[in-house]
N, C-alpha and C. Protein backbone atom coordinates (compact mmCIF):
# COMPACT_ATOMS: atom_id res chain seq x y z
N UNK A 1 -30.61 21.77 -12.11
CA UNK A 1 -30.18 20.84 -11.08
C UNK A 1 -30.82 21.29 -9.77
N UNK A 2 -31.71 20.31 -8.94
CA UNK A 2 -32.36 20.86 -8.23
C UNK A 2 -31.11 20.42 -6.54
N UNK A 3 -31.44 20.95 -5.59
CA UNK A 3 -30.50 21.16 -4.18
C UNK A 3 -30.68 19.65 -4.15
N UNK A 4 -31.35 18.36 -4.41
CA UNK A 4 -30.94 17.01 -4.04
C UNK A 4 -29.80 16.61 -4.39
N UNK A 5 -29.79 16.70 -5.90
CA UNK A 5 -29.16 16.28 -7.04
C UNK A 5 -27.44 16.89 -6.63
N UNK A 6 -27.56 18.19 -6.24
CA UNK A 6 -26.53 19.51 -5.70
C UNK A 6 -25.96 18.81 -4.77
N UNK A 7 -26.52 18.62 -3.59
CA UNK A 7 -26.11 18.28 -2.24
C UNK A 7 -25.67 16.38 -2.38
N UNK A 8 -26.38 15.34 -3.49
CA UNK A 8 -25.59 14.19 -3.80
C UNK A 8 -23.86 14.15 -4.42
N UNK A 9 -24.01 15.17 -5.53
CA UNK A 9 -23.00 15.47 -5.98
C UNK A 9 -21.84 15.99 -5.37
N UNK A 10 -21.84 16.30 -4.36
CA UNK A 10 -21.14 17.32 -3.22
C UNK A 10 -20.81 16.26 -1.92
N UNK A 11 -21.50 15.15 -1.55
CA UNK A 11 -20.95 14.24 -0.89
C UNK A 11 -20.30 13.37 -1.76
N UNK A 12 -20.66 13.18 -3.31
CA UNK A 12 -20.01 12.30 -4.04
C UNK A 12 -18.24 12.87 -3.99
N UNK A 13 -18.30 13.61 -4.33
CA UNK A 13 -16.73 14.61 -4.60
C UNK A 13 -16.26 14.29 -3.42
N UNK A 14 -16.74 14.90 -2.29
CA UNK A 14 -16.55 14.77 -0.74
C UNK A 14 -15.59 13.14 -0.32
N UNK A 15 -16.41 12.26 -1.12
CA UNK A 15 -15.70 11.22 -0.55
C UNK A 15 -14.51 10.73 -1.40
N UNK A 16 -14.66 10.95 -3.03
CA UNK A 16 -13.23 10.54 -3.48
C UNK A 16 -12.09 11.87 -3.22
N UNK A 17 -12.24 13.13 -2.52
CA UNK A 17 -11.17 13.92 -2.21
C UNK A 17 -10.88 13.02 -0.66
N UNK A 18 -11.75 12.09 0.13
CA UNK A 18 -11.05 11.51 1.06
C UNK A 18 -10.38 10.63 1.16
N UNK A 19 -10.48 9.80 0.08
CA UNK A 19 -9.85 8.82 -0.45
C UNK A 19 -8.38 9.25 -1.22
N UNK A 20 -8.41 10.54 -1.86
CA UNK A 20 -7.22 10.60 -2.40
C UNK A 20 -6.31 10.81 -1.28
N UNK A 21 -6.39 12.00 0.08
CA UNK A 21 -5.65 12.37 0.30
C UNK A 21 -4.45 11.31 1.25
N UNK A 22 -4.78 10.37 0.70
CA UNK A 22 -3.04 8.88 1.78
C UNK A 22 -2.17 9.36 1.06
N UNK A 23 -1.35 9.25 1.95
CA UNK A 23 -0.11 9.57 1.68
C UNK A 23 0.11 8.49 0.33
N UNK A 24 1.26 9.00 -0.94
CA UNK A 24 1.57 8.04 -1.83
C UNK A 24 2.46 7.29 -1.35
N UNK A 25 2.29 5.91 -2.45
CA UNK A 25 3.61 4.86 -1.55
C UNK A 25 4.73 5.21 -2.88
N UNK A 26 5.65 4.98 -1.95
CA UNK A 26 7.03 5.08 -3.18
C UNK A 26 7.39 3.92 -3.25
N UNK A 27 8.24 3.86 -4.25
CA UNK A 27 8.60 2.08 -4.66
C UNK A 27 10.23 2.27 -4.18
N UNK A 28 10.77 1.63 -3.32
CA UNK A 28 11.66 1.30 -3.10
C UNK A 28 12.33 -0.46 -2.98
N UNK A 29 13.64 -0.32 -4.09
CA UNK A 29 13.80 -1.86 -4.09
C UNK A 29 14.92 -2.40 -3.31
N UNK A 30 14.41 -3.43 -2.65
CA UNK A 30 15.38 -3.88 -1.52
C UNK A 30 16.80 -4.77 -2.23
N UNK A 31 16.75 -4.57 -2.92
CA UNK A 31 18.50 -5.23 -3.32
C UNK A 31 19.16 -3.74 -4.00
N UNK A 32 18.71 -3.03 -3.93
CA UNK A 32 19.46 -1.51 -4.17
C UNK A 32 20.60 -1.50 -3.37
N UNK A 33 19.96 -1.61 -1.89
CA UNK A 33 20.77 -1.35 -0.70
C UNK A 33 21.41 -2.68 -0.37
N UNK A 34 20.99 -3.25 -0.64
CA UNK A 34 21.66 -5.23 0.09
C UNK A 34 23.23 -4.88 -1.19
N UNK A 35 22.76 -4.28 -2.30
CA UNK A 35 24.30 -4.82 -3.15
C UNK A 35 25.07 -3.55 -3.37
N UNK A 36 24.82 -2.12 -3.21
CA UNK A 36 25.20 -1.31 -2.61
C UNK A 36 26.97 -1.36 -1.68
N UNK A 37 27.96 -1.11 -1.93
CA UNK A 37 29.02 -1.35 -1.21
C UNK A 37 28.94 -0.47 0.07
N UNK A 38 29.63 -0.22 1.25
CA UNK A 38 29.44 0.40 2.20
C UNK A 38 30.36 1.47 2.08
N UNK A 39 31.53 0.99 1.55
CA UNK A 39 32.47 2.48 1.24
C UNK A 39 32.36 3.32 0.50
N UNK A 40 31.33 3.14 -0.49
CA UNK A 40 31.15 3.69 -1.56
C UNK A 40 31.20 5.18 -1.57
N UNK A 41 31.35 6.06 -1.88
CA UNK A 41 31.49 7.46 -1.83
C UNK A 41 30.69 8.11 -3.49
N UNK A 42 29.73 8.49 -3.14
CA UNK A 42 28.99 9.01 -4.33
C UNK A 42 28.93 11.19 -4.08
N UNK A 43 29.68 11.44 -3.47
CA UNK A 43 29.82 12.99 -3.56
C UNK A 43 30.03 13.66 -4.82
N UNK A 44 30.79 12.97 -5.79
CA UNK A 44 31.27 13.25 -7.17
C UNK A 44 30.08 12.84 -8.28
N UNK A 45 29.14 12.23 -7.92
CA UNK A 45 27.96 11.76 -8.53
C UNK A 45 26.84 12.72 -8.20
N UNK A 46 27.01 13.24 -6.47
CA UNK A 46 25.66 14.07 -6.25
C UNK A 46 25.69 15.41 -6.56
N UNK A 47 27.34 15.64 -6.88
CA UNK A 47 27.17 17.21 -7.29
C UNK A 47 26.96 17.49 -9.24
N UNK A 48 27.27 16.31 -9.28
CA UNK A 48 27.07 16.37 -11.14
C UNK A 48 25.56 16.06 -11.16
N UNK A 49 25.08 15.66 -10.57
CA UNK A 49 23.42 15.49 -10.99
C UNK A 49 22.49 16.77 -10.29
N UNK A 50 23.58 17.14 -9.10
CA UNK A 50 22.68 18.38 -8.70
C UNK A 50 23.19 19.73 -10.05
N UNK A 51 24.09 19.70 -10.38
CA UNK A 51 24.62 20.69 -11.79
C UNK A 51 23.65 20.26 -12.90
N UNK A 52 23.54 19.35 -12.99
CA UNK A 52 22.60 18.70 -14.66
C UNK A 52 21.08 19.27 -14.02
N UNK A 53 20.45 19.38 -12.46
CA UNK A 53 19.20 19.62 -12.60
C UNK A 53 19.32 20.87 -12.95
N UNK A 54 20.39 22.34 -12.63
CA UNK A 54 19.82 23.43 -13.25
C UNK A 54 20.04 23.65 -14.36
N UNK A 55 20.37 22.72 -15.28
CA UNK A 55 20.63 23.34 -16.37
C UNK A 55 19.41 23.03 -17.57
N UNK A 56 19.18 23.82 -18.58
CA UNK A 56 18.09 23.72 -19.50
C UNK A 56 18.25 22.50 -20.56
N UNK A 57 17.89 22.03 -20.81
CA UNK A 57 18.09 21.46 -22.25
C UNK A 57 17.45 21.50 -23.12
């Protein structure tokens, strides 16, 4: 591989590592929150799912 071929390949890379680095989009769905109650109290939900992440299965 001669330094052309080297130095093409090296702007090639160059530009899809610039392209990757945007931020990712997350998917968030808007009737989650529209039907969502306001009183709702999920404390008893966030500590059982934070217990289930350390555990092995």
């Amino acid at each position: 591989m001669n330094d052309k071929q080297l130095q093409a390949l090296v702007r090639k890379n160059a530009a899809k590592a610039a392209k990757v680095t945007g931020k990712p989009r997350t998917f968030s769905d808007p009737t989650l929150e529209a039907t969502r109650s306001p009183e709702r109290d999920d404390s008893d939900a966030q500590k059982i799912f934070k217990e289930m992440k350390k555990r092995e299965f």
